[in-house]
Protein backbone atom coordinates (compact mmCIF):
# COMPACT_ATOMS: atom_id res chain seq x y z
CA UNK A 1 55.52 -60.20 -43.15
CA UNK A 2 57.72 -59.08 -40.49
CA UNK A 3 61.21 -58.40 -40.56
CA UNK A 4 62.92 -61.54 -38.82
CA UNK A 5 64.12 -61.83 -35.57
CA UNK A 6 68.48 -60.41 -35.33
CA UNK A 7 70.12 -63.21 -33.69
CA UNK A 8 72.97 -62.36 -31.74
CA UNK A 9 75.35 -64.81 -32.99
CA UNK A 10 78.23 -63.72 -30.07
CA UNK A 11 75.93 -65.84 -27.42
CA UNK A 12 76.83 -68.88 -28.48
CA UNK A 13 78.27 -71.35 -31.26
CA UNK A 14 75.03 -73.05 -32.43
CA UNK A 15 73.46 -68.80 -32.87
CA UNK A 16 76.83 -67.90 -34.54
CA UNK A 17 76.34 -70.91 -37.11
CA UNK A 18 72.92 -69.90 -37.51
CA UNK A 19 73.50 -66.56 -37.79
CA UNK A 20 75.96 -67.13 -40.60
CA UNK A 21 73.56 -69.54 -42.55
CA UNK A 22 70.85 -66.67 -42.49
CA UNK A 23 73.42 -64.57 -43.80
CA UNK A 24 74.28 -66.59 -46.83
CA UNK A 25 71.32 -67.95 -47.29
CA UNK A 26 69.75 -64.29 -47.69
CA UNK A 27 72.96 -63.05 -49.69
CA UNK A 28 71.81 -65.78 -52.63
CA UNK A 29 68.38 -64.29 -52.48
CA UNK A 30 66.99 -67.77 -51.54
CA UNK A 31 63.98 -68.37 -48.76
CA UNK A 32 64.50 -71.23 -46.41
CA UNK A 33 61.72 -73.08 -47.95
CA UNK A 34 64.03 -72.76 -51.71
CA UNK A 35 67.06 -73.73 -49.46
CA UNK A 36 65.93 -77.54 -48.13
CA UNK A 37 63.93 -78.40 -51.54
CA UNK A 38 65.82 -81.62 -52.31
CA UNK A 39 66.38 -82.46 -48.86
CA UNK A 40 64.38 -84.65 -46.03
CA UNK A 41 63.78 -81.32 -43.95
CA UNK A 42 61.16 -78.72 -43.44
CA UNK A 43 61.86 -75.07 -43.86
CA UNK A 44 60.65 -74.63 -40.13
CA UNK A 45 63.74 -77.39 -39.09
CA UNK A 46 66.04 -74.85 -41.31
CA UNK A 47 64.75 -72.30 -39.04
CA UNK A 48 65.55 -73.33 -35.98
CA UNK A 49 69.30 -74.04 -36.82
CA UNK A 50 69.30 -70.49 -38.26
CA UNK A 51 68.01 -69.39 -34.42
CA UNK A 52 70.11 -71.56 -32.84
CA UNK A 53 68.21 -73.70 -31.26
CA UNK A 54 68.50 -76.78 -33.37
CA UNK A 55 71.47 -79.19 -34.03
CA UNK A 56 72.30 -79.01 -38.08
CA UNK A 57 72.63 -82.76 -39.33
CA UNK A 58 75.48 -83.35 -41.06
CA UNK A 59 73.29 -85.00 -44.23
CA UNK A 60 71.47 -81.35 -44.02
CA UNK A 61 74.96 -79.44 -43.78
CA UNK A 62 75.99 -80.86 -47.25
CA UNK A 63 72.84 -80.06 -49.15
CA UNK A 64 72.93 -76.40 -47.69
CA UNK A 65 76.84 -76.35 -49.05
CA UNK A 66 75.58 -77.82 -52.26
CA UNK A 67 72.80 -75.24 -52.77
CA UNK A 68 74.54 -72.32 -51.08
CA UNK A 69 77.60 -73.28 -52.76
CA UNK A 70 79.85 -72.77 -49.47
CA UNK A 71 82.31 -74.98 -50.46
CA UNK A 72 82.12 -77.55 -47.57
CA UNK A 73 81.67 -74.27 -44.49
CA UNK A 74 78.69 -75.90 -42.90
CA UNK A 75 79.91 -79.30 -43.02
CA UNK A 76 83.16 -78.48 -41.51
CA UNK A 77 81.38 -76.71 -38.72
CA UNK A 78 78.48 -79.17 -37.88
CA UNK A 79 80.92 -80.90 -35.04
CA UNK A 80 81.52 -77.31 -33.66
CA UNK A 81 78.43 -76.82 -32.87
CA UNK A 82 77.28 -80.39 -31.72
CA UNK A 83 80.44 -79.89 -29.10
CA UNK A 84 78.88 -76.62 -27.79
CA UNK A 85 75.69 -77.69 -27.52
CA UNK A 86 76.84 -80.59 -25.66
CA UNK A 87 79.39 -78.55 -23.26
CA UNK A 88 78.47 -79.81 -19.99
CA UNK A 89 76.23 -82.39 -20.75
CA UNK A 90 77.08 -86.04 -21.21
CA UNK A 91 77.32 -87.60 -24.57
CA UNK A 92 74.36 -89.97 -24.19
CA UNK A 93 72.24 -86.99 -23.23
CA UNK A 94 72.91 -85.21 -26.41
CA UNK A 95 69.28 -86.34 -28.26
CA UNK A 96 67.22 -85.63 -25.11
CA UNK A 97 68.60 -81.87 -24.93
CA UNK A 98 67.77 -81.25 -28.13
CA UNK A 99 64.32 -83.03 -28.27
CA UNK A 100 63.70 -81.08 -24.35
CA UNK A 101 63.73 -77.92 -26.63
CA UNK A 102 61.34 -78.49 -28.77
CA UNK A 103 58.83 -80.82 -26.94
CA UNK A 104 55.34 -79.38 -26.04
CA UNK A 105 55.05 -81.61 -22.98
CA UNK A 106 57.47 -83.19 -21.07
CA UNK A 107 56.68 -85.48 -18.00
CA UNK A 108 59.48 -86.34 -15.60
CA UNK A 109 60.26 -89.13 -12.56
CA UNK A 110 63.38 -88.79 -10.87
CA UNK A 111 63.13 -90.32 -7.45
CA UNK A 112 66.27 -89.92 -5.84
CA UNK A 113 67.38 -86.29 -6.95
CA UNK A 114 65.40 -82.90 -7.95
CA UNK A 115 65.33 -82.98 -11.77
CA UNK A 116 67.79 -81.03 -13.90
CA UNK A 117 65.66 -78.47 -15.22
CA UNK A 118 64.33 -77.26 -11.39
CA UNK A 119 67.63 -77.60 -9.91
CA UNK A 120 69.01 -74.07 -8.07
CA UNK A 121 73.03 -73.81 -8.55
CA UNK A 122 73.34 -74.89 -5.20
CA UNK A 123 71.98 -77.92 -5.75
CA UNK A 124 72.97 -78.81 -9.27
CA UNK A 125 76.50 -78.14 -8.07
CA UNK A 126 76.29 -80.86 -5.16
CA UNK A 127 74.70 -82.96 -6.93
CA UNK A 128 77.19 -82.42 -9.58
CA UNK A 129 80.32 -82.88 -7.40
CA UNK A 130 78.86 -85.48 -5.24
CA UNK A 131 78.65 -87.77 -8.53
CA UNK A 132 82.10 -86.59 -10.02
CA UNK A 133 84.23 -86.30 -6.95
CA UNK A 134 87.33 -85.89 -8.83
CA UNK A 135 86.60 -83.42 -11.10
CA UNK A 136 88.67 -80.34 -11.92
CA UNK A 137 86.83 -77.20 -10.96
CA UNK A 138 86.62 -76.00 -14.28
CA UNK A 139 84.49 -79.32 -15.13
CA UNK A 140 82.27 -78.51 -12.43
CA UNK A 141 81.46 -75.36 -13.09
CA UNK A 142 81.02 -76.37 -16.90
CA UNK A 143 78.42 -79.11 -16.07
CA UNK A 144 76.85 -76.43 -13.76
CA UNK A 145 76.40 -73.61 -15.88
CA UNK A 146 74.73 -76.29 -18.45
CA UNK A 147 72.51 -77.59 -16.66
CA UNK A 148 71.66 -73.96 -15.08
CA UNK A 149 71.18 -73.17 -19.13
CA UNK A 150 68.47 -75.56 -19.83
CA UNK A 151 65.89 -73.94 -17.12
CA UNK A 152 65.71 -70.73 -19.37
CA UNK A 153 63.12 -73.18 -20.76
CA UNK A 154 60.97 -71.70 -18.00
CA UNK A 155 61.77 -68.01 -18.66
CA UNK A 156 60.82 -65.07 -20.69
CA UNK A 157 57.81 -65.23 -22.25
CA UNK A 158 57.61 -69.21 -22.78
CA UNK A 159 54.60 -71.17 -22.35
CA UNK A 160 55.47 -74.24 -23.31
CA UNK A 161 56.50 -77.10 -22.64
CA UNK A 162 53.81 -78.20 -20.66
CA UNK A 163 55.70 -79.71 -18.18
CA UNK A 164 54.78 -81.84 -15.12
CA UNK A 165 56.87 -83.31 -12.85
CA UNK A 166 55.78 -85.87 -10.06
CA UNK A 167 58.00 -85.83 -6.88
CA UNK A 168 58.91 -88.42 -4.40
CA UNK A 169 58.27 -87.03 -1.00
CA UNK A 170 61.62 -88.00 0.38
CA UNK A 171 63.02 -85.81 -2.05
CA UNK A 172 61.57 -82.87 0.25
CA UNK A 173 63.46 -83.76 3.13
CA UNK A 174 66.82 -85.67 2.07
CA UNK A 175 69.91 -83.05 3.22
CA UNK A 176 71.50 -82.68 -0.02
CA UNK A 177 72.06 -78.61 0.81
CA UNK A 178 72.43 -76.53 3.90
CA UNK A 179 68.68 -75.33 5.53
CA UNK A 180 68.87 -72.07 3.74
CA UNK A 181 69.62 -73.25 0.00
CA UNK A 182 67.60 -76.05 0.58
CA UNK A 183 64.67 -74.10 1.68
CA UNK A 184 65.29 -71.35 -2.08
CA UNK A 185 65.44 -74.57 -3.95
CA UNK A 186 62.46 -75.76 -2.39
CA UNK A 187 60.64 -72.52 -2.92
CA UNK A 188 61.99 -71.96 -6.57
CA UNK A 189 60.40 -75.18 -7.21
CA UNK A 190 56.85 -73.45 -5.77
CA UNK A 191 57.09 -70.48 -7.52
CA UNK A 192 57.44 -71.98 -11.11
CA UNK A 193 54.42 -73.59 -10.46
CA UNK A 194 52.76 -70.40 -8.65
CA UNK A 195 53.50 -68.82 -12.52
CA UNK A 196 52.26 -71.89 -13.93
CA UNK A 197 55.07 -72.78 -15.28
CA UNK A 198 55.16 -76.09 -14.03
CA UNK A 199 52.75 -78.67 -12.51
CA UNK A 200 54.10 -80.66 -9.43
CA UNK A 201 52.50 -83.55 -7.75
CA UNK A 202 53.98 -85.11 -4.55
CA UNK A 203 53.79 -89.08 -4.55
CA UNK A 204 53.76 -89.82 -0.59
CA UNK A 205 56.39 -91.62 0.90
CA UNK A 206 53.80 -94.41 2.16
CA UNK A 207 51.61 -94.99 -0.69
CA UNK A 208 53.32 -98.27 -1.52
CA UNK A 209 54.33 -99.95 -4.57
CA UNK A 210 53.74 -98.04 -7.94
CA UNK A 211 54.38 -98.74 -11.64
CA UNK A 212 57.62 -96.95 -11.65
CA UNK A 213 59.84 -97.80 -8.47
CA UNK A 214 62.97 -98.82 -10.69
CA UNK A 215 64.72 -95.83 -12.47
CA UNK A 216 63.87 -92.87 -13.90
CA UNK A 217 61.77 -91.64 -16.90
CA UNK A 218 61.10 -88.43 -19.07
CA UNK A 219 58.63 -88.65 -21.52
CA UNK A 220 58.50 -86.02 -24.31
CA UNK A 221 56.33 -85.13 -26.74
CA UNK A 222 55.98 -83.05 -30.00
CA UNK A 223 53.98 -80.94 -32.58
CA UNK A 224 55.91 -82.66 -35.86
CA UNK A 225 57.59 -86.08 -34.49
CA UNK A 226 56.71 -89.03 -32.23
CA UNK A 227 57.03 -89.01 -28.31
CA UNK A 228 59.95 -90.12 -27.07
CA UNK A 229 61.46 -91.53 -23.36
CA UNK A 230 64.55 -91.24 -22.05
CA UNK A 231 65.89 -92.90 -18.64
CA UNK A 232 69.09 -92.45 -16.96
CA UNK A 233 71.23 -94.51 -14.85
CA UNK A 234 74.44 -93.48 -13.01
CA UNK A 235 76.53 -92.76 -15.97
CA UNK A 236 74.80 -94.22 -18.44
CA UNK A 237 71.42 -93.12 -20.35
CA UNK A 238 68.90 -94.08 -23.01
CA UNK A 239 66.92 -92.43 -25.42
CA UNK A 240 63.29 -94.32 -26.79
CA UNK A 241 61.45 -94.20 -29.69
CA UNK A 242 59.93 -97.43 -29.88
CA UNK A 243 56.59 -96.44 -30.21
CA UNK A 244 55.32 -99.74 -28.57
CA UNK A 245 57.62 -98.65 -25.62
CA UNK A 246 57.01 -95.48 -25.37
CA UNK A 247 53.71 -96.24 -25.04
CA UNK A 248 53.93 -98.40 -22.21
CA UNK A 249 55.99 -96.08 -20.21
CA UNK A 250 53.18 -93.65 -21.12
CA UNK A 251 50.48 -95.97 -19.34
CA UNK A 252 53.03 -95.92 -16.60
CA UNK A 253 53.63 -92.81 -15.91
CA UNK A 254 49.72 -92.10 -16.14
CA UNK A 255 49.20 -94.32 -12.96
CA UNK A 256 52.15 -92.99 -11.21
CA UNK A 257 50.18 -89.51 -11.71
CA UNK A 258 47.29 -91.06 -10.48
CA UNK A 259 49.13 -92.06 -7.00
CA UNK A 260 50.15 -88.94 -6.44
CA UNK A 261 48.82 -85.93 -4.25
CA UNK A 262 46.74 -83.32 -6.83
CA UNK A 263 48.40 -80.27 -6.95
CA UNK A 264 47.70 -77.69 -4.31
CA UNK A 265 48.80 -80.39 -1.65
CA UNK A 266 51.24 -81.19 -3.52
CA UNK A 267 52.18 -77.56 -3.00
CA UNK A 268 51.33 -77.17 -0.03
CA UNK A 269 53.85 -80.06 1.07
CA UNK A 270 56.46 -78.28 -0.76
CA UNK A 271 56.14 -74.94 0.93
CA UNK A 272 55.95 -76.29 4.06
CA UNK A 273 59.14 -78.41 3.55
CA UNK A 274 60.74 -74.59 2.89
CA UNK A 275 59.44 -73.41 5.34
CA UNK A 276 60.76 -75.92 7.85
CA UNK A 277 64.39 -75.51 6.54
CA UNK A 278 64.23 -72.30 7.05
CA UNK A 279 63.06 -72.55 10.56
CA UNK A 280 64.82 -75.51 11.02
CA UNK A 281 62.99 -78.20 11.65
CA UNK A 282 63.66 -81.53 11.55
CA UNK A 283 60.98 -82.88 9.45
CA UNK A 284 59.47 -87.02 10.20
């Protein structure tokens, strides 16, 4: 076996706290399967926290102080790290940013705006002070740098998730940005899916009604737990489980896909919407 990964626990709070529960956990001489015996988690759960990349419940935090006898540490700092991970991001968002990280697919409507996780700065930080007009700078930039966070999702070495993403086409054309940001957000949106990174279907503005013309809707799903939804309104948002639900969205979202353009028009729209901003072009 390899030796494990070094996590650089000055990135962040949640790689700090895992970082530390590595520590102590190898101090005691105890593997991470030994260390959630007793518990309702799987070694593999333990090992994300350890990386950093998964929320510690606070049930788990008090076994691991039991068996690691910490006296209370992890406890204590399980609200530390739920605050950073949620620095930026809204409170109802908190279970769909966690569950975004370990989905293998994700499939997301969002009609009115780009979604989060192909947003440029530019246009995460309109849309971000168009919806919280009296926000301090310092929030801004906050709920910027977040949401500019979560598209590392789509870098390094990553291949999953599998995500597709089905755009309406006024969302091409609506002047959210000036021509030239609009035209790199446009094209950063083409090149994820030149890498295969992404899959993007257009829905055309004319192709009339379609299963999902109220709201929005990601649907997520995973190698150990069941699918999930979650929808957003203005300020407001809702994660799913019900698996009766879910499924129905599912069925929902597989017609929606089957309005759409295929995928090299759909890119082919895209790029020429760039290319129009750029030469700007009013387009119909």
């Amino acid at each position: 076996m390899g030796k494990p990964k070094e996590i650089d626990g000055s990135a962040s709070v949640p790689t700090f706290y895992g970082r530390e529960l590595r520590w102590k956990r190898e101090q005691v001489g105890l593997s991470q399967k030994e260390v959630v015996e007793g518990s309702y988690y799987s070694h593999t759960h333990l090992s994300e926290i350890e990386r950093g990349e998964r929320r510690m419940p606070a049930d788990l935090a008090e076994h691991v102080d039991r068996v690691l006898n910490t006296d209370g540490f992890f406890s204590r700092r399980c609200e530390d790290v739920r605050k950073a991970r949620l620095r930026g991001h809204a409170r109802y968002f908190e279970r769909a940013l966690e569950a975004e990280k370990r989905a293998d697919t994700i499939e997301e409507w969002c009609p009115t705006v780009l979604p989060g996780l192909l947003q440029t700065e530019a246009y995460a930080r309109a849309v971000v002070q168009a919806t919280h007009p009296l926000a301090p700078d310092e929030e801004v930039e906050a709920k910027v740098v977040s949401r500019m966070a979560r598209s590392q999702l789509f870098e390094d070495d990553h291949t999953k998730p599998e995500y597709w993403v089905i755009l309406d086409e006024s969302l091409l054309s609506r002047p959210i940005l000036p021509p030239e940001q609009a035209a790199e957000q446009l094209e950063h949106i083409a090149a994820l899916a030149r890498r295969r990174r992404i899959v993007p279907q257009v829905l055309p503005w004319n192709r009339g009604p379609h299963p999902f013309m109220f709201g929005t809707a990601t649907l997520m799903s995973f190698p150990d737990a069941p699918p999930l939804v979650y929808t957003e309104a203005q300020y407001s948002g809702d994660t799913i489980d019900d698996p009766a639900l879910v499924k129905q969205y599912g069925k929902a979202y597989d017609r929606l896909r089957a309005a759409a353009l295929p995928l090299e028009a759909s890119l082919t729209l895209i790029q020429r919407a760039a290319e129009d901003e750029r030469n700007g072009k009013q387009q119909d």
